[in-house]
C-alpha atoms as a PDB file:
ATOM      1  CA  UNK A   1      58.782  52.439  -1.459  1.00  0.00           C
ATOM      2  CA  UNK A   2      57.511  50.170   1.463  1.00  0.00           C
ATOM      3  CA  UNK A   3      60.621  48.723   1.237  1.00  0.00           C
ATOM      4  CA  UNK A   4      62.498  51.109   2.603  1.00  0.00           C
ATOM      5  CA  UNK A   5      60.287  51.461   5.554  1.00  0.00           C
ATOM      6  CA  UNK A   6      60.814  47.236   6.137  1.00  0.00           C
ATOM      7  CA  UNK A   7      64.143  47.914   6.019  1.00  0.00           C
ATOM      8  CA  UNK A   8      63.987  50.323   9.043  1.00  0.00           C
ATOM      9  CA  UNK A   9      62.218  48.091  10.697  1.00  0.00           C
ATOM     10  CA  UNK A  10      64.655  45.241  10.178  1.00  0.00           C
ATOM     11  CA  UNK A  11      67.556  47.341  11.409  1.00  0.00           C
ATOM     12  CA  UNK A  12      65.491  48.527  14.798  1.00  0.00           C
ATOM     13  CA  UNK A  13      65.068  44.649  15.383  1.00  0.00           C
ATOM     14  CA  UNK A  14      68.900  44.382  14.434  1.00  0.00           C
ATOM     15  CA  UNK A  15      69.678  46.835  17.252  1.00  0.00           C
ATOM     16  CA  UNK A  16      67.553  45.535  19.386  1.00  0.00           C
ATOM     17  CA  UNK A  17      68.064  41.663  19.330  1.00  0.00           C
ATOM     18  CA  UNK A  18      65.782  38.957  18.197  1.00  0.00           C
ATOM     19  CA  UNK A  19      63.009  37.586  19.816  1.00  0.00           C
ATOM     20  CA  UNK A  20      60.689  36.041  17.636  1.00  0.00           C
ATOM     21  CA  UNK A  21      62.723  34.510  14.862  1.00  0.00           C
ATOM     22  CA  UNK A  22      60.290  32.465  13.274  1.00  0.00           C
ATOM     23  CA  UNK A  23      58.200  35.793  13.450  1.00  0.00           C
ATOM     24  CA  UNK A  24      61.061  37.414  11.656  1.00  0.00           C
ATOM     25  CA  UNK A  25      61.597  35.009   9.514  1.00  0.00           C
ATOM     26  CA  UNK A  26      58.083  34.700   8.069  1.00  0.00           C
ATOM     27  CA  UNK A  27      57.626  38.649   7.635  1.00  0.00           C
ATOM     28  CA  UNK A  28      60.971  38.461   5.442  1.00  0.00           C
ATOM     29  CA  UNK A  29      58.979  36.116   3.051  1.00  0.00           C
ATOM     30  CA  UNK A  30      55.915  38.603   3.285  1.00  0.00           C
ATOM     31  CA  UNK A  31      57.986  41.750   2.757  1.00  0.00           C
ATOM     32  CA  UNK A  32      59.795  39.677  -0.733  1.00  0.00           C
ATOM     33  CA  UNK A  33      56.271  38.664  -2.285  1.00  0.00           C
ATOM     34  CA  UNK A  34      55.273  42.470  -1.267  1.00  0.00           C
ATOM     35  CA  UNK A  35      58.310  44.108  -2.924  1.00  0.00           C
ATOM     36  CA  UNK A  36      57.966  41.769  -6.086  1.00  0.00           C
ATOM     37  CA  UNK A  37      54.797  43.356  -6.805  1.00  0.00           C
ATOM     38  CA  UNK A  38      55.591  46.817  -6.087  1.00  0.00           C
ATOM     39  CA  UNK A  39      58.690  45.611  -8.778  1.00  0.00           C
ATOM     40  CA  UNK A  40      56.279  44.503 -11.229  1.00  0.00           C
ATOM     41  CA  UNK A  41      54.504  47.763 -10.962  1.00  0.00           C
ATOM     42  CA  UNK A  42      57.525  49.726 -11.578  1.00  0.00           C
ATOM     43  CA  UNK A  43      58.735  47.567 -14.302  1.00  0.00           C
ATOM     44  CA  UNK A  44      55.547  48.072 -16.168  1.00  0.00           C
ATOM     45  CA  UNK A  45      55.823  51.727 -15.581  1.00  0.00           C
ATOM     46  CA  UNK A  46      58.977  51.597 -17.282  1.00  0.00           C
ATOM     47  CA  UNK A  47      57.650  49.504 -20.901  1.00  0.00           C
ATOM     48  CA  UNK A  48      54.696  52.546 -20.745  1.00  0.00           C
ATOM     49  CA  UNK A  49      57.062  55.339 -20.927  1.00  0.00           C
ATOM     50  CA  UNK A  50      59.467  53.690 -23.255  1.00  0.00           C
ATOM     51  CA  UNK A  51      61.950  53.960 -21.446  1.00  0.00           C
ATOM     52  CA  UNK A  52      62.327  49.433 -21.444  1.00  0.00           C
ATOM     53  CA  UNK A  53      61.827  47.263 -24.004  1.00  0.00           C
ATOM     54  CA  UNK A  54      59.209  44.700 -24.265  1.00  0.00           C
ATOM     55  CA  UNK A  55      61.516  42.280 -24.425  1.00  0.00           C
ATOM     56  CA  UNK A  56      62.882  43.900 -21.187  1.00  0.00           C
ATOM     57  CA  UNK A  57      60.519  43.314 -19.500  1.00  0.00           C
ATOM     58  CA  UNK A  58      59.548  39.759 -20.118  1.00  0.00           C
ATOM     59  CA  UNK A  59      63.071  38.922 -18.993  1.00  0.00           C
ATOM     60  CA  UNK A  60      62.633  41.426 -15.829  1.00  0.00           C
ATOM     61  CA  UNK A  61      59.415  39.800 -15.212  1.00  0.00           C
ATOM     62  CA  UNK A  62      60.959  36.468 -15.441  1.00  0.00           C
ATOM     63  CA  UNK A  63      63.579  37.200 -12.487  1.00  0.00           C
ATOM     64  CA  UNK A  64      60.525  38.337 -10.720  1.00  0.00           C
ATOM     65  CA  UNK A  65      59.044  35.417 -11.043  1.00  0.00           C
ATOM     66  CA  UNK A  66      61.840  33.502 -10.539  1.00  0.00           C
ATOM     67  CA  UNK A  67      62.144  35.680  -7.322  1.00  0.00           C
ATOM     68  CA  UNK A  68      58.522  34.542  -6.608  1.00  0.00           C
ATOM     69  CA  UNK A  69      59.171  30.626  -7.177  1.00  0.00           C
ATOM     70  CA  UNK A  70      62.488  30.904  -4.713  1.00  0.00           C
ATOM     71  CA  UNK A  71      60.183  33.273  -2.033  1.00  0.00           C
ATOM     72  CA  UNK A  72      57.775  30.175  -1.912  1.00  0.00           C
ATOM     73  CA  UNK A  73      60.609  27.310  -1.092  1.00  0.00           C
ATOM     74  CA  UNK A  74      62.150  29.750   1.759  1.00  0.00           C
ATOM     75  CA  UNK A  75      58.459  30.315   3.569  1.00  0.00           C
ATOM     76  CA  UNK A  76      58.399  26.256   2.943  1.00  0.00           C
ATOM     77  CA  UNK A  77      62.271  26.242   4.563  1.00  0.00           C
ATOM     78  CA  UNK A  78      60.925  28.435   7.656  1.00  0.00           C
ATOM     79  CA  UNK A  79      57.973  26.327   8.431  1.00  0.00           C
ATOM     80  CA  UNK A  80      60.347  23.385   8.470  1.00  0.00           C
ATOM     81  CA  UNK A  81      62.726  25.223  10.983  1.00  0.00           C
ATOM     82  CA  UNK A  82      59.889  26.088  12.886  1.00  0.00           C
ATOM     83  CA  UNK A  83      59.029  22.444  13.637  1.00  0.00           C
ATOM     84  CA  UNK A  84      62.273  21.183  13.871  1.00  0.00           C
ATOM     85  CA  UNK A  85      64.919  21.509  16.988  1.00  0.00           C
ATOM     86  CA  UNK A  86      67.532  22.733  14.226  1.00  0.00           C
ATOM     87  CA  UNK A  87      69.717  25.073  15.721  1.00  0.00           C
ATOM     88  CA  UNK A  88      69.898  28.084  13.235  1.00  0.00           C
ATOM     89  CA  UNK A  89      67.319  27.105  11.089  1.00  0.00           C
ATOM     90  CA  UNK A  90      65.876  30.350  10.232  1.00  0.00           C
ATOM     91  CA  UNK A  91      68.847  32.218   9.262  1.00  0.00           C
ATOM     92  CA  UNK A  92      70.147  28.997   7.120  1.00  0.00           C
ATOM     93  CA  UNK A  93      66.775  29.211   5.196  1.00  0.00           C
ATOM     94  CA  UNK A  94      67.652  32.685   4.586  1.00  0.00           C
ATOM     95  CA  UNK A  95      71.106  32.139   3.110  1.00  0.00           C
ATOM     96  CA  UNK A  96      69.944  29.525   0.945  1.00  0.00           C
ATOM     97  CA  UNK A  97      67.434  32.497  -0.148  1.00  0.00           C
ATOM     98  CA  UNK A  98      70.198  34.908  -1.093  1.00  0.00           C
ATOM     99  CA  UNK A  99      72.609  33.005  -2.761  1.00  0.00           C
ATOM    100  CA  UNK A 100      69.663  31.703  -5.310  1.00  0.00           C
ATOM    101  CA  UNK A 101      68.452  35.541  -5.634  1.00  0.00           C
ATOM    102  CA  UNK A 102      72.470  36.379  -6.240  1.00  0.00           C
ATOM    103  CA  UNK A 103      72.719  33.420  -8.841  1.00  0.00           C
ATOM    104  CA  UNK A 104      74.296  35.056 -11.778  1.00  0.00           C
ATOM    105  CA  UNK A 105      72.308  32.993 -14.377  1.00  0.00           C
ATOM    106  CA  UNK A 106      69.294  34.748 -12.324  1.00  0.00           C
ATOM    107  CA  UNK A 107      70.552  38.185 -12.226  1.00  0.00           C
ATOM    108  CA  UNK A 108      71.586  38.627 -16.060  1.00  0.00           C
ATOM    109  CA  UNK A 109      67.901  39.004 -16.467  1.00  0.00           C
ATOM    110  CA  UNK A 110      68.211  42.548 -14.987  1.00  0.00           C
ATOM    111  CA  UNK A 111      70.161  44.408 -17.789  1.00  0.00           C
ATOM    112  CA  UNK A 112      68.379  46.921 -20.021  1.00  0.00           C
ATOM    113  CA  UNK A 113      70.000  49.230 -22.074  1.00  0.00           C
ATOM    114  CA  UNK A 114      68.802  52.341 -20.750  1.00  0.00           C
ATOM    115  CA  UNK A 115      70.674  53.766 -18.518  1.00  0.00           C
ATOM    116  CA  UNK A 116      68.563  55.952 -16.755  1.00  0.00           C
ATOM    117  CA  UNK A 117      66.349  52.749 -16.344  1.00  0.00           C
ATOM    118  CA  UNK A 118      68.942  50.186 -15.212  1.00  0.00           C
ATOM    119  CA  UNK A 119      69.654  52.318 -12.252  1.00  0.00           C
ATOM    120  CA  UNK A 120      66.105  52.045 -11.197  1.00  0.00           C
ATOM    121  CA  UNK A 121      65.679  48.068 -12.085  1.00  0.00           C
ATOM    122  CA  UNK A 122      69.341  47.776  -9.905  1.00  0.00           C
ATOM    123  CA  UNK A 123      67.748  49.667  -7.074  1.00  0.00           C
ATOM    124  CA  UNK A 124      64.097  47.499  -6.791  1.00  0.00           C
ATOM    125  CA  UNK A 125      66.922  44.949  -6.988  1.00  0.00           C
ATOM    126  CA  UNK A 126      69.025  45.935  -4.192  1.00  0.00           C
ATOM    127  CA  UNK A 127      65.679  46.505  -2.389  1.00  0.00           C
ATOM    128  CA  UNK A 128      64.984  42.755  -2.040  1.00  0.00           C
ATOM    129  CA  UNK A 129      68.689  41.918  -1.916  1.00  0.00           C
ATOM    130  CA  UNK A 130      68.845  44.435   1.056  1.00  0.00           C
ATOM    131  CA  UNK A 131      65.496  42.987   2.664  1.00  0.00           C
ATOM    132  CA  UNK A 132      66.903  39.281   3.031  1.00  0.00           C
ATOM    133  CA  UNK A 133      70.431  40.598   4.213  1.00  0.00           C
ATOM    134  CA  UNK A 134      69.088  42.863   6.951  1.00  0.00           C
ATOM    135  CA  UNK A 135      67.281  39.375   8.145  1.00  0.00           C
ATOM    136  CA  UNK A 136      69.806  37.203   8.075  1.00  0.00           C
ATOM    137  CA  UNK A 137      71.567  39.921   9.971  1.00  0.00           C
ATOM    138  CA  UNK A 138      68.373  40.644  12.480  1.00  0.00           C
ATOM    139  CA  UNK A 139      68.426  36.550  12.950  1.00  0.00           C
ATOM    140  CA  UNK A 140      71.608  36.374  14.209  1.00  0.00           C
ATOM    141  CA  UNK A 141      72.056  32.702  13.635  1.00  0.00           C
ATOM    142  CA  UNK A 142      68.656  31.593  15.033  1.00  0.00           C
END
């Protein structure tokens, strides 16, 4: 999955220090609307081979979109930041970000009762979970 490769990406910026963190910042909420619709892709996959519900999925697709809805007000965070003086401004707009995505009312959307398929709906999850903490990391306070 591309986000895998992000992820790389994010960590060689980790090791490396940040030098652009509005830059960073703004490709997080790229690489989130990306990886939603690689999710939705997957998800879908999943209803076709039976291996979801319908239902399933409309509550999948709902965290999605809620994932969506919540990408759009931290770009709107970042732009703020970036025409503010706020010290840490970028990496605040990214916290806010996670702890919405890791809102539990949000995240009991992701159960299905296949097994085989709730691994895979945990790990395009994770993916975007991972994605924002590598960044927060990567922003190191900025």
């Amino acid at each position: 999955m591309k986000w895998k490769s992000t992820v790389l990406a994010l960590a060689l910026l980790l090791a490396t220090g940040c030098k652009d963190p509005y830059g960073v910042a703004a490709k997080l909420a790229q690489d989130v609307a990306i990886s939603v619709n690689q999710a939705d892709v997957t998800i879908d996959a999943l209803r076709v081979q039976g291996t979801i519900t319908a239902d399933e999925e409309r509550q999948i697709l709902g965290y999605l979109s809620t994932l969506n809805t919540l990408d759009g007000q931290y770009i709107a965070c970042v732009q703020v930041a970036h025409n503010s003086t706020i010290a840490g401004g970028f990496t605040k707009c990214a916290q806010v970000l996670a702890a919405d995505m890791g809102d539990p009312s949000t995240l009991a959307a992701l159960h299905v009762s296949n097994q085989a398929s709730q691994a895979k709906v945990a790990a395009v999850a994770n993916g975007i979970v991972t994605l924002v903490t590598v960044t927060i990391t990567a922003l190191g306070g900025k």
